[in-house]
Protein backbone atom coordinates (compact mmCIF):
# COMPACT_ATOMS: atom_id res chain seq x y z
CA UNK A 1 0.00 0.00 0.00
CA UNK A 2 2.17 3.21 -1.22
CA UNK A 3 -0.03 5.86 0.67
CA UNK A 4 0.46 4.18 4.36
CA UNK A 5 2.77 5.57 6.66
CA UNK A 6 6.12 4.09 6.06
CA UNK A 7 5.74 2.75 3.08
CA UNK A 8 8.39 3.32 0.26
CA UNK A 9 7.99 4.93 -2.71
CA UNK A 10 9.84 5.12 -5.70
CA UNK A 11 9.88 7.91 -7.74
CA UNK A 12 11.19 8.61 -12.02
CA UNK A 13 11.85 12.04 -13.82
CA UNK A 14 10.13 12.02 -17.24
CA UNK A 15 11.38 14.49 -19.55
CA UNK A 16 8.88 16.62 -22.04
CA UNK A 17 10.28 18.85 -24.84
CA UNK A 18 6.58 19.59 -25.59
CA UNK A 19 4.59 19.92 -22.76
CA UNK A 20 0.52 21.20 -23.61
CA UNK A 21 -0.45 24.41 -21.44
CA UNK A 22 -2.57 22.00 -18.86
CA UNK A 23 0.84 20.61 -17.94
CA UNK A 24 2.43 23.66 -17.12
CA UNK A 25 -0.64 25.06 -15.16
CA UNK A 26 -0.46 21.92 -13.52
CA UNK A 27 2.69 22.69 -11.85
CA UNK A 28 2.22 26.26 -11.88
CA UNK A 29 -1.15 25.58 -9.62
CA UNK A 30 0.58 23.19 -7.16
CA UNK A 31 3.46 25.86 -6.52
CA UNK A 32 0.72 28.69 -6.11
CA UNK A 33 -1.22 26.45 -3.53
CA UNK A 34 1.87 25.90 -1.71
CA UNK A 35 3.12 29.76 -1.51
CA UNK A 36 -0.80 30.98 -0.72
CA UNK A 37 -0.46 28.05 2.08
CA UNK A 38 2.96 29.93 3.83
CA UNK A 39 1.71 33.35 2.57
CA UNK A 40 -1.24 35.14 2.15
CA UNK A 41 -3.18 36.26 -1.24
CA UNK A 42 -2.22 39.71 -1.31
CA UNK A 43 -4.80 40.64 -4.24
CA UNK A 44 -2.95 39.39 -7.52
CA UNK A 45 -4.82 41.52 -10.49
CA UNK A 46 -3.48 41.51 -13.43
CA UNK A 47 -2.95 44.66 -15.58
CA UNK A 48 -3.09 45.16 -19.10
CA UNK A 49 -3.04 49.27 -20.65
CA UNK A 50 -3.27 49.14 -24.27
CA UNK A 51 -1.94 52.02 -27.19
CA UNK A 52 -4.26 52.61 -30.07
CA UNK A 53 -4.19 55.17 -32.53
CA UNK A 54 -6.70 57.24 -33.86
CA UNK A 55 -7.76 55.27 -36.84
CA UNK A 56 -7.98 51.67 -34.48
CA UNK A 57 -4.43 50.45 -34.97
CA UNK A 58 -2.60 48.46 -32.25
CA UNK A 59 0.10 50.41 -31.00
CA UNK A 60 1.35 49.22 -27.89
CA UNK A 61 0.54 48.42 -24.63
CA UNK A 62 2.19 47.39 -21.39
CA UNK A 63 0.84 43.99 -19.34
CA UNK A 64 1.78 42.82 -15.80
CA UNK A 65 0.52 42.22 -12.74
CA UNK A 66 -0.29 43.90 -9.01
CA UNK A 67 0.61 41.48 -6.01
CA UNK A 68 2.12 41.20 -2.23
CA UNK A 69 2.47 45.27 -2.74
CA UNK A 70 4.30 45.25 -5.60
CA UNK A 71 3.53 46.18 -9.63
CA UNK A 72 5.55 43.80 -12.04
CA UNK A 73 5.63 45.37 -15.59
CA UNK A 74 6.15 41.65 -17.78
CA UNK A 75 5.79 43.51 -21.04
CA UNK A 76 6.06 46.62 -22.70
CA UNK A 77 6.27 47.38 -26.61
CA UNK A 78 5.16 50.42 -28.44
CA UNK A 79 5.78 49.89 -32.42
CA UNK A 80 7.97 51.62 -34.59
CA UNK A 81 5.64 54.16 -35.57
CA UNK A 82 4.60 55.27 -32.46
CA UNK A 83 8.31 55.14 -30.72
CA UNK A 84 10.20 58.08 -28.99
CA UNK A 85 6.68 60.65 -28.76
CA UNK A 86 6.39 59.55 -24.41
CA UNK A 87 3.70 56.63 -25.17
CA UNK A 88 5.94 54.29 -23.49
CA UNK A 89 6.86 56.66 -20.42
CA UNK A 90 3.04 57.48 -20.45
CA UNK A 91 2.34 53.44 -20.24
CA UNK A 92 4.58 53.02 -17.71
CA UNK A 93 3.50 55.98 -15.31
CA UNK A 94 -0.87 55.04 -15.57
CA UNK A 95 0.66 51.53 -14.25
CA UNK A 96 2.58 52.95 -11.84
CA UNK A 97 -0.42 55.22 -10.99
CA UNK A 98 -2.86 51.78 -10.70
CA UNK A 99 -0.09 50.06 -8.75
CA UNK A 100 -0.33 53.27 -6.11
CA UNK A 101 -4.49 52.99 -5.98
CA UNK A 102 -3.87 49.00 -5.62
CA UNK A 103 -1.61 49.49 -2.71
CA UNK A 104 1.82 49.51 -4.56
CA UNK A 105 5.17 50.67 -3.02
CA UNK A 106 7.27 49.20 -5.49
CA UNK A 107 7.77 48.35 -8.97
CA UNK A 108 9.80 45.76 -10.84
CA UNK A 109 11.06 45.05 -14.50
CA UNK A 110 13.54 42.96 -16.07
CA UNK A 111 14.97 43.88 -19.65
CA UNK A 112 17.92 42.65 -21.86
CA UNK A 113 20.97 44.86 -23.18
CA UNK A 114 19.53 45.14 -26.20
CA UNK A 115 15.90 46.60 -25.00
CA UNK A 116 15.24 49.29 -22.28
CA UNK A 117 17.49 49.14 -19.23
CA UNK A 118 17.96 53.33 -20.34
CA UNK A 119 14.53 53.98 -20.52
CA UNK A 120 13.84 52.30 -17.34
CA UNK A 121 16.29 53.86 -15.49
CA UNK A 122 15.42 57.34 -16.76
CA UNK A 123 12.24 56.41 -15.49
CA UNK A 124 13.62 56.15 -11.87
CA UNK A 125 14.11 52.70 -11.89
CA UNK A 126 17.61 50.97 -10.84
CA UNK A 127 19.61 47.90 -11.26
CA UNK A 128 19.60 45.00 -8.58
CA UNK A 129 20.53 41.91 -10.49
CA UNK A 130 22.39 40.82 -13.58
CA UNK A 131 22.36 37.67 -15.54
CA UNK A 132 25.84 37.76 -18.02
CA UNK A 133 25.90 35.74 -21.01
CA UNK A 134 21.80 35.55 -21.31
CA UNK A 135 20.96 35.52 -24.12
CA UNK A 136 24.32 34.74 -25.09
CA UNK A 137 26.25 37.92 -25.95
CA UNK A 138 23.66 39.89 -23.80
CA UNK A 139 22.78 40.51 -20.60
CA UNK A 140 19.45 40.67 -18.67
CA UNK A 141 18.71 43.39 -16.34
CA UNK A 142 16.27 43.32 -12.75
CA UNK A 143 15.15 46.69 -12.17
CA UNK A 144 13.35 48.14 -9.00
CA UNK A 145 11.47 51.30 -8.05
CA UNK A 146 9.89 52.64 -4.90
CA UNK A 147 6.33 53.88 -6.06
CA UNK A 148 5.70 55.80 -2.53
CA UNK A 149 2.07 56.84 -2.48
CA UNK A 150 2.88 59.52 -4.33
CA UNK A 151 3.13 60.66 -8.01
């Protein structure tokens, strides 16, 4: 009987190249019941501001998430056409501005070399971790930034 108290159990790795969403979720769910079970929910919402221009054309648009007090940009683009006119400071400041009326203090981002550490950082945002060589050739950036309460 492998569920009795005692008992030995064997376990194998099985390796998937190609694993279907449900997998992943799977796992994902199992670690999120675990970390809710050592620390509360702290209202995860996600957030998702999107750039259109006049005539209906996708622009941009920044996603993340609020959680635990802090606002996690994931992803922020603004196309070609669009670039260097303050759409993507203007993104980033209405979700630092929802972060503050969720509860915020901080902010975090993570960038490569090639992308937006600058922009970030003009943005009031600073450095506090590093991965060399990733991509390889590049590095990746962790950026954080005290919100306050605020603007």
């Amino acid at each position: 009987m492998p569920d009795s108290p005692g008992a030995q159990r064997t376990f194998s790795i099985e390796r998937n190249t190609n694993p279907t969403p449900a997998e992943i979720e799977r796992l994902r769910e199992r670690l999120s019941a675990f970390n809710r079970s050592q620390v509360p929910n702290k209202g995860y919402v996600p957030l998702l501001l999107t750039l259109m221009s006049d005539d209906g054309t996708f622009s941009g648009g920044l996603s993340g998430y609020v959680s635990y007090g802090w606002l996690f940009v994931e992803t922020l683009w603004v196309a070609d056409h669009a670039r260097s006119q303050g759409y993507g400071t203007s993104l980033m400041v209405a979700a630092e501005e929802e972060a503050r009326k969720r509860g915020c203090q901080h902010g975090w981002v993570d960038t490569f070399s090639f992308q937006a550490r600058r922009f970030y950082e003009k943005l009031g945002y600073v450095v506090f971790g590093e991965l060399e060589d990733y991509p390889p050739g590049h590095r990746r950036y962790f950026l954080r930034k005290a919100l306050g309460s605020g603007r």
